[in-house]
PDB file of N, CA and C in Angstrom:
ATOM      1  N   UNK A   1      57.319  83.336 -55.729  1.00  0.00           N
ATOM      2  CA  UNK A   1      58.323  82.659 -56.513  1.00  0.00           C
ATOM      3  C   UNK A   1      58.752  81.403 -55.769  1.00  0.00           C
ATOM      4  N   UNK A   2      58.764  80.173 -56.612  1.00  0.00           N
ATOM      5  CA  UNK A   2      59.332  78.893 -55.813  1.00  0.00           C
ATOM      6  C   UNK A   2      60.809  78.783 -55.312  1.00  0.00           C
ATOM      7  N   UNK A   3      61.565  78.094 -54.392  1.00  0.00           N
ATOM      8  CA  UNK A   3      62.477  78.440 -54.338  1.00  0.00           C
ATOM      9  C   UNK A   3      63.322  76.753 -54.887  1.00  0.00           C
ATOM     10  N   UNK A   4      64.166  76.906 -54.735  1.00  0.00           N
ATOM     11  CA  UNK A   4      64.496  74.747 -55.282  1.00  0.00           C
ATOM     12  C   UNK A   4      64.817  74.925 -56.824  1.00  0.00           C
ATOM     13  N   UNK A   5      65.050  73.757 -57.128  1.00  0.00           N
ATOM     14  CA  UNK A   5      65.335  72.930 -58.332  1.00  0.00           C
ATOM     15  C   UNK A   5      63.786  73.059 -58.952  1.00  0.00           C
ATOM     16  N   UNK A   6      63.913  73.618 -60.055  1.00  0.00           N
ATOM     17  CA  UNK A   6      61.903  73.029 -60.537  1.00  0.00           C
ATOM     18  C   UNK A   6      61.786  71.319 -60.266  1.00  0.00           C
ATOM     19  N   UNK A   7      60.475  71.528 -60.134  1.00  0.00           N
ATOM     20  CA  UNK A   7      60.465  69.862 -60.196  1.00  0.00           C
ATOM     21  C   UNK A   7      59.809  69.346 -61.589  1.00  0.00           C
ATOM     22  N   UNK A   8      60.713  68.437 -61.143  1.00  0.00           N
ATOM     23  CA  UNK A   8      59.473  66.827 -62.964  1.00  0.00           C
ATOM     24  C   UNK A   8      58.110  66.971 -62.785  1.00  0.00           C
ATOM     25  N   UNK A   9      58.134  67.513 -64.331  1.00  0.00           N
ATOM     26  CA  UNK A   9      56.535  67.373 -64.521  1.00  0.00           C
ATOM     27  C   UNK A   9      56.167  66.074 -64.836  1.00  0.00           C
ATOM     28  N   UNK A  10      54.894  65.522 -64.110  1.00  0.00           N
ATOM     29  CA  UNK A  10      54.347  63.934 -64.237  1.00  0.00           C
ATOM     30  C   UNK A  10      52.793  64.171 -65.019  1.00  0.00           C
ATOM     31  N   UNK A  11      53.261  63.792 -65.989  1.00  0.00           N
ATOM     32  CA  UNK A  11      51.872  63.829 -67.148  1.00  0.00           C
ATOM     33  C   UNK A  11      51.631  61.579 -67.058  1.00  0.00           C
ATOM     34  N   UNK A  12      50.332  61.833 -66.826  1.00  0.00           N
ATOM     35  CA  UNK A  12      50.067  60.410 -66.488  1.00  0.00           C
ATOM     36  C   UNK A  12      48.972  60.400 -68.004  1.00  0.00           C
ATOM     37  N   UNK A  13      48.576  59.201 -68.923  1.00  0.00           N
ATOM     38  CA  UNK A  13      47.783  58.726 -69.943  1.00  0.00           C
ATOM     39  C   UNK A  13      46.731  58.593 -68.670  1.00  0.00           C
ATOM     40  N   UNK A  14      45.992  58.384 -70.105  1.00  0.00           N
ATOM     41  CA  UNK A  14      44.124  57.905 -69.131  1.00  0.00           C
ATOM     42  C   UNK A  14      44.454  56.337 -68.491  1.00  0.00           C
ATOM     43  N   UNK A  15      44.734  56.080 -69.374  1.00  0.00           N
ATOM     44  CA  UNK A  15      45.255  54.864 -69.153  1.00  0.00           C
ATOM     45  C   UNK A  15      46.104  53.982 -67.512  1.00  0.00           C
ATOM     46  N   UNK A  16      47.291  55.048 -67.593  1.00  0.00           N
ATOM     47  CA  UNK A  16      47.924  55.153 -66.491  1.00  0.00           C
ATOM     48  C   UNK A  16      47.495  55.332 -65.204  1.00  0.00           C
ATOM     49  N   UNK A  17      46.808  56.883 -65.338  1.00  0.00           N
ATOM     50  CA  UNK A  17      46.186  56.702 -64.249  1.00  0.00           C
ATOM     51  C   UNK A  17      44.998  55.801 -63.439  1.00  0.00           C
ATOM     52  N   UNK A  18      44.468  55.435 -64.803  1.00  0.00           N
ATOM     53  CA  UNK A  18      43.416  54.368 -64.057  1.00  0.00           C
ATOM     54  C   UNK A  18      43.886  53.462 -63.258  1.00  0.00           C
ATOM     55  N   UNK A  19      45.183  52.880 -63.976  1.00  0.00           N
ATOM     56  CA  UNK A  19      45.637  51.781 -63.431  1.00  0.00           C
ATOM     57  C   UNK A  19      46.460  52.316 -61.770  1.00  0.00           C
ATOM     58  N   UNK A  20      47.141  53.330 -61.766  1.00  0.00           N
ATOM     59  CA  UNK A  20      47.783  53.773 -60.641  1.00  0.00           C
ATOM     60  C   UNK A  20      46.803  53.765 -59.552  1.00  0.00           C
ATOM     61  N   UNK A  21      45.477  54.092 -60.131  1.00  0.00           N
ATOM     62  CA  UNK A  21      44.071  54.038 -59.222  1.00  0.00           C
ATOM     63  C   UNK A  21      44.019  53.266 -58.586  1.00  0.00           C
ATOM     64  N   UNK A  22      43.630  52.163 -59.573  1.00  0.00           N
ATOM     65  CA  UNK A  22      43.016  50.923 -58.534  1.00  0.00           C
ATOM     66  C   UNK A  22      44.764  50.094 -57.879  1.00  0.00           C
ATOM     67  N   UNK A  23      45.903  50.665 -58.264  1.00  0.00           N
ATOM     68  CA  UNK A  23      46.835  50.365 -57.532  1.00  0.00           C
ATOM     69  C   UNK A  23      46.015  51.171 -55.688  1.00  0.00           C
ATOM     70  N   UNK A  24      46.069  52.362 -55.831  1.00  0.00           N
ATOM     71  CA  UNK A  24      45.827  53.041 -54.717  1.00  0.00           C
ATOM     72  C   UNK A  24      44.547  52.568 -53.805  1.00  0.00           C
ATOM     73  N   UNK A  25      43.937  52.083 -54.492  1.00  0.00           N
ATOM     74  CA  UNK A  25      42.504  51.604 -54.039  1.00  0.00           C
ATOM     75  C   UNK A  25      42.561  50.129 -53.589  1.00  0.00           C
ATOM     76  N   UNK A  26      43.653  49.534 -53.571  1.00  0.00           N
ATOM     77  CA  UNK A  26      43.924  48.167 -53.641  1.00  0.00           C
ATOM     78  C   UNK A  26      44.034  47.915 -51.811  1.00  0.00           C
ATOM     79  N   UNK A  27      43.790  46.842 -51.936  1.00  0.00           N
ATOM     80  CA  UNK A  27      43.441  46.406 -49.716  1.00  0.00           C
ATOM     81  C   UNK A  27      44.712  45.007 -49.646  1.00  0.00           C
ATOM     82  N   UNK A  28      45.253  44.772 -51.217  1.00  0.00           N
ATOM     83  CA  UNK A  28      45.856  43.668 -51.171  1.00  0.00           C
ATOM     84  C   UNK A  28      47.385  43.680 -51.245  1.00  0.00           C
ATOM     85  N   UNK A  29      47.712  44.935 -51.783  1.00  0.00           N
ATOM     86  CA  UNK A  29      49.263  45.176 -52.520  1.00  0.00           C
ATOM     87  C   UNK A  29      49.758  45.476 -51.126  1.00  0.00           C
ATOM     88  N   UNK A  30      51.009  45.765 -51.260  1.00  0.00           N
ATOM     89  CA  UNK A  30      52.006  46.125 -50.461  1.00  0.00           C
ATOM     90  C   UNK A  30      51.819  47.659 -50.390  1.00  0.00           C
ATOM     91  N   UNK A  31      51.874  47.841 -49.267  1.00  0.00           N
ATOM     92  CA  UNK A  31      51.747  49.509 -48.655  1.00  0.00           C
ATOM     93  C   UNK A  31      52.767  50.273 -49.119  1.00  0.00           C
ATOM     94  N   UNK A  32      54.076  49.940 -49.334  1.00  0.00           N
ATOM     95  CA  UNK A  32      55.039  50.871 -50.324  1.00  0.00           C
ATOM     96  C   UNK A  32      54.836  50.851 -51.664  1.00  0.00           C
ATOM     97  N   UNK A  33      53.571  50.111 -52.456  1.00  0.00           N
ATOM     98  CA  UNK A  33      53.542  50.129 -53.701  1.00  0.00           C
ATOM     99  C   UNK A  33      52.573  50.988 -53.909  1.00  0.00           C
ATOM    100  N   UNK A  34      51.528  50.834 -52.684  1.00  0.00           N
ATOM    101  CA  UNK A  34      50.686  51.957 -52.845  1.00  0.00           C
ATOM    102  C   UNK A  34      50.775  53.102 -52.677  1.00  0.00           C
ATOM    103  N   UNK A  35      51.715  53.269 -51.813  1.00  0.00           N
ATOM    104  CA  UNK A  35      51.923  54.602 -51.572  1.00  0.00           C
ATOM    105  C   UNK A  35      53.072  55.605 -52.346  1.00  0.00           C
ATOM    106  N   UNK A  36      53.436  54.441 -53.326  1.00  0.00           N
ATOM    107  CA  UNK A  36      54.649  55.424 -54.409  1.00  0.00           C
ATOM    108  C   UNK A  36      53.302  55.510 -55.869  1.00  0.00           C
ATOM    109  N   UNK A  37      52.607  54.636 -56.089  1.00  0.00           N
ATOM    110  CA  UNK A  37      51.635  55.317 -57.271  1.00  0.00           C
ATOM    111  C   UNK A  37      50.635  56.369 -56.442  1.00  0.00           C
ATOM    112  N   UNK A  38      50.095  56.619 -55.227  1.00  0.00           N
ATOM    113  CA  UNK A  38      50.097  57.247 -54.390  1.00  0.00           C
ATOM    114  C   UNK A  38      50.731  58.642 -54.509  1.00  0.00           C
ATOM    115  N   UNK A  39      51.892  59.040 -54.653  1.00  0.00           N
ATOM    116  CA  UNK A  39      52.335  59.761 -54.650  1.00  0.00           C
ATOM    117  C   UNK A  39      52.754  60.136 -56.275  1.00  0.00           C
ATOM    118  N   UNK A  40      52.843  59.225 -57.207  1.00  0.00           N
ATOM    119  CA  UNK A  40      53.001  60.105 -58.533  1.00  0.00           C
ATOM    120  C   UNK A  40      51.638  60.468 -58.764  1.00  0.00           C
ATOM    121  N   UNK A  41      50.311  59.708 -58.705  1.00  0.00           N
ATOM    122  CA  UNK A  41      49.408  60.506 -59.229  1.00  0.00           C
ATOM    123  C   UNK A  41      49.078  61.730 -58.248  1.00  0.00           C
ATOM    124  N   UNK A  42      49.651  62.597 -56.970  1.00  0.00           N
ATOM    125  CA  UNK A  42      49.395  63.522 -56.395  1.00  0.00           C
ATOM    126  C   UNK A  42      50.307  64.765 -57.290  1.00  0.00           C
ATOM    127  N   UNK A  43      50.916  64.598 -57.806  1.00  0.00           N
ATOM    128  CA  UNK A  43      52.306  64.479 -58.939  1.00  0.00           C
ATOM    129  C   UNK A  43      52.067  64.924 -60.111  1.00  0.00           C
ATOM    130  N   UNK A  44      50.600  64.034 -60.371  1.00  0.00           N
ATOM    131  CA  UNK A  44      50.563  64.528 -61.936  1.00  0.00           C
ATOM    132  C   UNK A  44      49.453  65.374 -61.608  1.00  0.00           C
ATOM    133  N   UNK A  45      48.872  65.363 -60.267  1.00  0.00           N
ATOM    134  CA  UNK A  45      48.097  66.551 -60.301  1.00  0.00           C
ATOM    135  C   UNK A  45      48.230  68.182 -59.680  1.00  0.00           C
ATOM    136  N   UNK A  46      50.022  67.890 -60.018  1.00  0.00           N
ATOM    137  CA  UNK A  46      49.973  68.951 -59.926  1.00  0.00           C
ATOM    138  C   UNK A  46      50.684  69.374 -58.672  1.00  0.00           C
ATOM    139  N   UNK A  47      50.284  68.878 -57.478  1.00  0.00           N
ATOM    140  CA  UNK A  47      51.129  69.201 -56.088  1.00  0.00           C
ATOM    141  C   UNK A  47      52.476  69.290 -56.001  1.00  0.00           C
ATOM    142  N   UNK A  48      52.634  70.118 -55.346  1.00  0.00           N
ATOM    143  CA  UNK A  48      54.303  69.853 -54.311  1.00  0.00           C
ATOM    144  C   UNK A  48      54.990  69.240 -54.296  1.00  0.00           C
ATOM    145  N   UNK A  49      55.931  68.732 -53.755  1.00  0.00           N
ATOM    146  CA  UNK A  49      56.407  67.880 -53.210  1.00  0.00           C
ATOM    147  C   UNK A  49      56.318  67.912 -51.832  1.00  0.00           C
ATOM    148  N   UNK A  50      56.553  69.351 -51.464  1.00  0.00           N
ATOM    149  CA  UNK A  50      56.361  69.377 -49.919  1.00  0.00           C
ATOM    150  C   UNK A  50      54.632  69.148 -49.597  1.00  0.00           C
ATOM    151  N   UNK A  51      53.829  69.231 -50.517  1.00  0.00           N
ATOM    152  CA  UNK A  51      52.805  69.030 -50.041  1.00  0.00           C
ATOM    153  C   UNK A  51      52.253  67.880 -50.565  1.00  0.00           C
ATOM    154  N   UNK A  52      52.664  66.845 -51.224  1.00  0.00           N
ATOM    155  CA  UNK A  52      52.878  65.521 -51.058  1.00  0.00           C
ATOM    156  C   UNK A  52      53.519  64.809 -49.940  1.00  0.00           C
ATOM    157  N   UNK A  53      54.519  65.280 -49.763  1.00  0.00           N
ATOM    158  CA  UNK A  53      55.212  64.845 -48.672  1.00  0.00           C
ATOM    159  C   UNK A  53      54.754  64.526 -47.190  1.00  0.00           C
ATOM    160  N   UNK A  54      53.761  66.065 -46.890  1.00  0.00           N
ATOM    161  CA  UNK A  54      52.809  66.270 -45.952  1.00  0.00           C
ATOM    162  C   UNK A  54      51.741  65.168 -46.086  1.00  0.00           C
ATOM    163  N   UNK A  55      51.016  65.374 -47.456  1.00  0.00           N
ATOM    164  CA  UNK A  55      49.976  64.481 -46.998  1.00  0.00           C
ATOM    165  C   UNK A  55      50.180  62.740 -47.296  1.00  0.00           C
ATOM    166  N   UNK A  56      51.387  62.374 -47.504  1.00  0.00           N
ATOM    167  CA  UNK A  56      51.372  61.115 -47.627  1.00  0.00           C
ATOM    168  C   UNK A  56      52.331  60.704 -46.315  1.00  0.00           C
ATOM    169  N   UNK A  57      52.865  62.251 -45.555  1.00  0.00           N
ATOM    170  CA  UNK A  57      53.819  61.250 -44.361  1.00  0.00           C
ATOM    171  C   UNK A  57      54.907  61.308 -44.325  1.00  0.00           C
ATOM    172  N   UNK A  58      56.083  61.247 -45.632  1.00  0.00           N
ATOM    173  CA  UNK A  58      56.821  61.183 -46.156  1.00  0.00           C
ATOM    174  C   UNK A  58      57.820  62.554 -45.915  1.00  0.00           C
ATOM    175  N   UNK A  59      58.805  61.685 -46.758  1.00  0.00           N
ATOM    176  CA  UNK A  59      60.044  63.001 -46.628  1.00  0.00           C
ATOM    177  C   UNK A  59      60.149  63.226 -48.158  1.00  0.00           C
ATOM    178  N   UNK A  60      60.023  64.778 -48.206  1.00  0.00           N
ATOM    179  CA  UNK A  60      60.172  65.473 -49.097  1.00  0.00           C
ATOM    180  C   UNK A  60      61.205  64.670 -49.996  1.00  0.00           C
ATOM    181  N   UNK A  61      62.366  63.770 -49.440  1.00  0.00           N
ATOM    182  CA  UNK A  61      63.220  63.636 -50.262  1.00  0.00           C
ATOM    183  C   UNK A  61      62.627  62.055 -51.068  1.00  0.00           C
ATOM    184  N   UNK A  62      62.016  61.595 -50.401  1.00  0.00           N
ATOM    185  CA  UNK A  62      61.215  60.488 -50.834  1.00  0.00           C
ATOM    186  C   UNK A  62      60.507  60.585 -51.764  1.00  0.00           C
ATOM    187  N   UNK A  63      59.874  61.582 -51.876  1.00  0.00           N
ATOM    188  CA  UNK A  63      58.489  62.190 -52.788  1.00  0.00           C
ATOM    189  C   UNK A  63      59.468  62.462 -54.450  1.00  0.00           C
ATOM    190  N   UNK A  64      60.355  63.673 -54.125  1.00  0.00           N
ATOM    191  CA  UNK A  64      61.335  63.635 -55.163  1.00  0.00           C
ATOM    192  C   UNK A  64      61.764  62.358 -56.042  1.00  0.00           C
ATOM    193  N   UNK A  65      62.523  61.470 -55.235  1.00  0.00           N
ATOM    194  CA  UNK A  65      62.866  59.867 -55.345  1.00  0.00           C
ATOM    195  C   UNK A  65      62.099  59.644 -56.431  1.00  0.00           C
ATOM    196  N   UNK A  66      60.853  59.163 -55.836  1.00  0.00           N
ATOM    197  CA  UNK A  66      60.022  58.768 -57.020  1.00  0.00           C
ATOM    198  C   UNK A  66      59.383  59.050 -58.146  1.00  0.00           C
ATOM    199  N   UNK A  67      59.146  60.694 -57.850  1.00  0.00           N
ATOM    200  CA  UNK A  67      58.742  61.581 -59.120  1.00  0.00           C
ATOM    201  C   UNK A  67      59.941  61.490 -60.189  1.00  0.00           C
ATOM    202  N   UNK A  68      60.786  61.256 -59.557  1.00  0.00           N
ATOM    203  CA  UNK A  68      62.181  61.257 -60.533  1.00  0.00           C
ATOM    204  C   UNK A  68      62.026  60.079 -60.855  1.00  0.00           C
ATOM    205  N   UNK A  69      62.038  59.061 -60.690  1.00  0.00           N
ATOM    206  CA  UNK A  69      62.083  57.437 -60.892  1.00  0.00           C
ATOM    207  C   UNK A  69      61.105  57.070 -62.103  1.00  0.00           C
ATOM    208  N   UNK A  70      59.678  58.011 -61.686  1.00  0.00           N
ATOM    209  CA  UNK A  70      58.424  57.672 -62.400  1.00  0.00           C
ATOM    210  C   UNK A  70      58.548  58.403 -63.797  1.00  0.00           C
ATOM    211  N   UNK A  71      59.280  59.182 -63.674  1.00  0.00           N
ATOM    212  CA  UNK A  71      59.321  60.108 -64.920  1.00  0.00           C
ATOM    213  C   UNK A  71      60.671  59.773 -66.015  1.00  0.00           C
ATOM    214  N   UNK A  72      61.583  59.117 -65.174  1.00  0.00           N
ATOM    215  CA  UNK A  72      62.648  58.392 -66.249  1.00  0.00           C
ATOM    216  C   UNK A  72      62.119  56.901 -66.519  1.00  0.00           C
ATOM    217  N   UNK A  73      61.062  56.428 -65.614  1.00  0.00           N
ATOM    218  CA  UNK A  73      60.682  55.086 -66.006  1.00  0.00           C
ATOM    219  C   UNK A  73      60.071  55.343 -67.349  1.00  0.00           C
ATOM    220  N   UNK A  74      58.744  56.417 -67.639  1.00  0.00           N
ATOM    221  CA  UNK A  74      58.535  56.693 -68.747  1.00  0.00           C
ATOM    222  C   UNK A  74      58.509  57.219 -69.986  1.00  0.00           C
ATOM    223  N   UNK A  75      60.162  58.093 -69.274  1.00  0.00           N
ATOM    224  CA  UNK A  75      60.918  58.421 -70.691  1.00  0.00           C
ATOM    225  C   UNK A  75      61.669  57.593 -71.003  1.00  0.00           C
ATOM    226  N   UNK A  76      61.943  56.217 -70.754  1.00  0.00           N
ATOM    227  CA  UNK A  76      62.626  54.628 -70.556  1.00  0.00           C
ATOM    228  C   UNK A  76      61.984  54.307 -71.319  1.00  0.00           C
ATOM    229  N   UNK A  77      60.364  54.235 -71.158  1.00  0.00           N
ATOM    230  CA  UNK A  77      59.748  53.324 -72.053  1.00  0.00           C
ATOM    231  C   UNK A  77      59.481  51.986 -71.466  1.00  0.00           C
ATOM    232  N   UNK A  78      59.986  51.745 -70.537  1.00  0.00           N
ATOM    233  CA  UNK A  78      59.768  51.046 -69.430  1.00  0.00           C
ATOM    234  C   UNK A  78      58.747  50.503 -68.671  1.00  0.00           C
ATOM    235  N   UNK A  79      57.662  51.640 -68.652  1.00  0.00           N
ATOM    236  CA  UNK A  79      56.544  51.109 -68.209  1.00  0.00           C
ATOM    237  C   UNK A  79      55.708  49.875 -68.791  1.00  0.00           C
ATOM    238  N   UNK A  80      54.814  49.288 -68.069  1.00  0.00           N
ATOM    239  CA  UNK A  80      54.334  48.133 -68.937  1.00  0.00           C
ATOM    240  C   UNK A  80      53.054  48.916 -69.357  1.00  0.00           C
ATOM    241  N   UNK A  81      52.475  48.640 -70.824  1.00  0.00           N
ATOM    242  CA  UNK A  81      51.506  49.158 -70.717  1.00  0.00           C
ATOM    243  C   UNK A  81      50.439  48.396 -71.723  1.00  0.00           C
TER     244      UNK A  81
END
């Protein structure tokens, strides 16, 4: 049994994720940009937070941060798409 708050589920489009991709795959962006699409698509597949957290470095509370951020950005409508 988990123990915590459930966490936000992150359902990413085909779409989305492609693009979060080549965000992640990118040699040019800024290292905090990569590493927050970085961390929602670990997100929409499903992981942890604590085990996001682990493998990106991060503090658990960071990982949260953005899963929360990413998931009112696109119940906002907000995203560009």
């Amino acid at each position: 049994m988990s123990k915590g708050r459930p966490r936000r589920s992150v359902v990413l489009s085909e779409e989305d994720r492609l693009q979060l991709s080549a965000v992640v795959r990118s040699r040019s962006l800024r290292h905090g940009l990569v590493m927050r699409a970085r961390v929602v698509l670990l997100a929409a597949d499903g992981l942890s937070n604590d085990a996001i957290a682990e493998q990106c470095g991060l503090s658990q509370q960071s990982v949260c941060l953005w899963r929360k951020r990413y998931v009112k950005a696109v119940s906002k409508g907000s995203m560009t798409r």
